[in-house]
C-alpha atoms as a PDB file:
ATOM      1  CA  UNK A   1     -49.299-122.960-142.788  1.00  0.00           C
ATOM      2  CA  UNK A   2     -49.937-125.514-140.129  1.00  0.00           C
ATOM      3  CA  UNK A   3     -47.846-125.224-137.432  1.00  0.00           C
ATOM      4  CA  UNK A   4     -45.343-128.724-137.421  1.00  0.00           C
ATOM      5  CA  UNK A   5     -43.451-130.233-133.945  1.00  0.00           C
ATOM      6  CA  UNK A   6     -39.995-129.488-134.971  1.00  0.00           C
ATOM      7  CA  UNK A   7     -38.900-132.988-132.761  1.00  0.00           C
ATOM      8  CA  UNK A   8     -41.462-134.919-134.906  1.00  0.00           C
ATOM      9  CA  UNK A   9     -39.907-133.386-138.457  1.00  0.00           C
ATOM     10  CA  UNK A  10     -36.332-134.190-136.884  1.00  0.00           C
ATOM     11  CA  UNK A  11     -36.911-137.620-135.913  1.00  0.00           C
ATOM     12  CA  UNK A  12     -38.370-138.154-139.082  1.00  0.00           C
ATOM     13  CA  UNK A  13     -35.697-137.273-141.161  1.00  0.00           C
ATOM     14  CA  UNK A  14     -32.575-137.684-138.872  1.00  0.00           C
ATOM     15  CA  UNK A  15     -33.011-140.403-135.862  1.00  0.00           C
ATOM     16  CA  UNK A  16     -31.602-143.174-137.498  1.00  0.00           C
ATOM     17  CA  UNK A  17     -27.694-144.181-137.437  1.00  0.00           C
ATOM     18  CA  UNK A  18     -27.152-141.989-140.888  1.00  0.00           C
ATOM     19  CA  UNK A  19     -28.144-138.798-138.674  1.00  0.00           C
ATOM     20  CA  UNK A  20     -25.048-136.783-139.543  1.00  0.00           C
ATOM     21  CA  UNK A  21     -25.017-137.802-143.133  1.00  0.00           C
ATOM     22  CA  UNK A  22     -28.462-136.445-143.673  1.00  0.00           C
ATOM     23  CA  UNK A  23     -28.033-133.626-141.647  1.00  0.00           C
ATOM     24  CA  UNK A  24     -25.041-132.918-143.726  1.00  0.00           C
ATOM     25  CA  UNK A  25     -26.950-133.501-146.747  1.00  0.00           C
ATOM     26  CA  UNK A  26     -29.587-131.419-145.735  1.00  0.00           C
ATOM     27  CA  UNK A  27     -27.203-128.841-145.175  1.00  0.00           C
ATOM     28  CA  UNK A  28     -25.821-128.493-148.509  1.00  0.00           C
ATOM     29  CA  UNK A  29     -29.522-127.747-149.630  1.00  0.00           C
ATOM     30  CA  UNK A  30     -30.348-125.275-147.343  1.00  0.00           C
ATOM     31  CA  UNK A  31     -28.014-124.759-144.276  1.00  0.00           C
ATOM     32  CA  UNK A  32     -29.603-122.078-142.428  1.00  0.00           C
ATOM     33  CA  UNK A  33     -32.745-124.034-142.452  1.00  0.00           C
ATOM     34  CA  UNK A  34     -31.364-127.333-140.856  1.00  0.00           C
ATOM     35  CA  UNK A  35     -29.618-124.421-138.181  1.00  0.00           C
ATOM     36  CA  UNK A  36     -33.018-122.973-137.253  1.00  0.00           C
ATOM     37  CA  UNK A  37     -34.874-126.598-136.889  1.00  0.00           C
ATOM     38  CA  UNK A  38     -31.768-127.697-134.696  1.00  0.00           C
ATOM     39  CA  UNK A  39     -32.345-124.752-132.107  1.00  0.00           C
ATOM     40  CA  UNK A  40     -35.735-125.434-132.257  1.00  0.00           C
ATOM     41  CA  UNK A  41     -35.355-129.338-131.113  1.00  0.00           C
ATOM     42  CA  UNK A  42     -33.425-127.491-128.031  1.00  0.00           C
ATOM     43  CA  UNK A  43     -36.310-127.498-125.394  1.00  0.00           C
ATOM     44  CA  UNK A  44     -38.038-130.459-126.919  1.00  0.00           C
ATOM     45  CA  UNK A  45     -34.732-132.511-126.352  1.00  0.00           C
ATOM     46  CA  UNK A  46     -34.088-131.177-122.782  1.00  0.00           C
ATOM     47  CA  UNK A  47     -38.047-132.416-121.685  1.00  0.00           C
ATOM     48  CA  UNK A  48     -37.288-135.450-122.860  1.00  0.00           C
ATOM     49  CA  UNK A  49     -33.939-136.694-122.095  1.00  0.00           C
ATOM     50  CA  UNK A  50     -31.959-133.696-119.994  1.00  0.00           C
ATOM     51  CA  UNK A  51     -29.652-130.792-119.812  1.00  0.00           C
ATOM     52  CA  UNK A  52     -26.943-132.862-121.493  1.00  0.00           C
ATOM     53  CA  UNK A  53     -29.032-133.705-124.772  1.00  0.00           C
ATOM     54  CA  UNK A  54     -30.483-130.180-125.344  1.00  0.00           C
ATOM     55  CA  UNK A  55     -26.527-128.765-124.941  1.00  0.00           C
ATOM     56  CA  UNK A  56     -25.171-131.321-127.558  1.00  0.00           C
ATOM     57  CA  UNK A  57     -28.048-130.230-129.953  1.00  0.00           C
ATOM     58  CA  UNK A  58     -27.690-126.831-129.068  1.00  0.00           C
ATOM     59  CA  UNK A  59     -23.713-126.794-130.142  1.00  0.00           C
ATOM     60  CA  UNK A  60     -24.954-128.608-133.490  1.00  0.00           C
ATOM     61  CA  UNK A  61     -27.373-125.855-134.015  1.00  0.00           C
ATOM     62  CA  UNK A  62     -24.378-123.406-133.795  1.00  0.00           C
ATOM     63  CA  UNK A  63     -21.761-125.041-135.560  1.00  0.00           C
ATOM     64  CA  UNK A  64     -24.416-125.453-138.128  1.00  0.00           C
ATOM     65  CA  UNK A  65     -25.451-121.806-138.141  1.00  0.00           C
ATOM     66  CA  UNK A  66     -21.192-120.916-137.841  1.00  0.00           C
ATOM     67  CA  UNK A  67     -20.883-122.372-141.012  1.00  0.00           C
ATOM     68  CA  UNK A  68     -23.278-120.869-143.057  1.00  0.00           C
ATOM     69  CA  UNK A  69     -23.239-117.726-141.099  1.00  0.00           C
ATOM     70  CA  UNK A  70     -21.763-115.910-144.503  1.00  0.00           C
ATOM     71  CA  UNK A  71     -24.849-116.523-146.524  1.00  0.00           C
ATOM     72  CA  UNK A  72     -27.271-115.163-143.962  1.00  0.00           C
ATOM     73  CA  UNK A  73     -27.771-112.320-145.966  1.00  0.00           C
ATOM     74  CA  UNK A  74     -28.924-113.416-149.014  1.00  0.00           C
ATOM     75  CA  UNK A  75     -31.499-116.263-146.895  1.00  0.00           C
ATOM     76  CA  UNK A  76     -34.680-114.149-146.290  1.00  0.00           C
ATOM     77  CA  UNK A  77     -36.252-117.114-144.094  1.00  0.00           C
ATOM     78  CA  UNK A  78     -33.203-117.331-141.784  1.00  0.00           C
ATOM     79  CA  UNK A  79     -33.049-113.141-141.780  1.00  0.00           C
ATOM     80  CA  UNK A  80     -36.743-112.496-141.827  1.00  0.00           C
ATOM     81  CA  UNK A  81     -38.731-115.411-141.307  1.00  0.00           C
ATOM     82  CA  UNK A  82     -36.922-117.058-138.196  1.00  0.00           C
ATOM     83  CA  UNK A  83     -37.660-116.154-134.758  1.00  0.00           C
ATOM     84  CA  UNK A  84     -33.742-115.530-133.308  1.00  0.00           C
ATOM     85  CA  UNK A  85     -34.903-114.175-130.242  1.00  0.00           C
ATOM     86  CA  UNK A  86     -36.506-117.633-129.616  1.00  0.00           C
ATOM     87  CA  UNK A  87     -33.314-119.100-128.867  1.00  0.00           C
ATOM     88  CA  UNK A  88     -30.907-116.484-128.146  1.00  0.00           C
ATOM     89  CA  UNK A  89     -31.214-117.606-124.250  1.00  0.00           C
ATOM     90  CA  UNK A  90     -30.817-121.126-124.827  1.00  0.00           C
ATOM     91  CA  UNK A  91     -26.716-120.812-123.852  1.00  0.00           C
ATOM     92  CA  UNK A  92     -27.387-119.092-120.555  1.00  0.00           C
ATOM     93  CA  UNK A  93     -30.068-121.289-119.876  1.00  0.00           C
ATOM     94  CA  UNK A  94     -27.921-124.036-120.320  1.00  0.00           C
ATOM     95  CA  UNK A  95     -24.604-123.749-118.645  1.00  0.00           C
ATOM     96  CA  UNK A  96     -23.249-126.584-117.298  1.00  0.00           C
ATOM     97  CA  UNK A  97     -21.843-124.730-114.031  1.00  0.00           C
ATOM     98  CA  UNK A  98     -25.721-123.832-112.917  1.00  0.00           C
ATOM     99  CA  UNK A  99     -24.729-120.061-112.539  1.00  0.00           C
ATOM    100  CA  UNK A 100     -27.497-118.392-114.007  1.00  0.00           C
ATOM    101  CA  UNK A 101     -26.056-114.681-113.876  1.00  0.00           C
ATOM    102  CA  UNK A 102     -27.255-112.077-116.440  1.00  0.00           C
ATOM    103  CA  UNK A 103     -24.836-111.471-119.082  1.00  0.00           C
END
């Protein structure tokens, strides 16, 4: 398939002043999937307008992905498809306090 900006898909669907109603939405279609193109707006967002931006969108991604967590199992994209280890850093890379010590 050809390879999509996940920012340009976001902003597409979700930029206007409805954005948590159709992320919501989108959520009760396929909740893993709006979890996995939320952590991958992470670096986009933090290029573009800072540290503070990519860590709200980075705790959406993982409230998303905390409430769906249960059905992980039965979603073979989210299991086998998704790249986890793509954003598994994003937390550490993030801190607020600047203290970039390996966990």
């Amino acid at each position: 398939p050809v390879e999509v900006d996940p920012m340009s898909l976001l902003r597409r669907c979700c930029a206007g002043e409805d954005e948590e109603e159709v992320i919501r939405e989108m959520e009760a279609d396929c909740g893993l999937g709006v979890s996995a193109l939320l952590f991958s707006t992470v670096t986009a967002l933090e290029r573009r307008q800072g540290p503070r931006a990519a860590r709200q969108q980075l705790s959406k991604a993982m409230a998303s992905r905390s409430r769906h967590w249960g059905l992980q199992a039965f979603d073979c994209h989210w299991s086998q498809q998704v790249n986890h280890a793509g954003f598994q850093h994003y937390k550490w890379f993030l801190k607020e306090d600047g203290a970039l010590t390996f966990p």
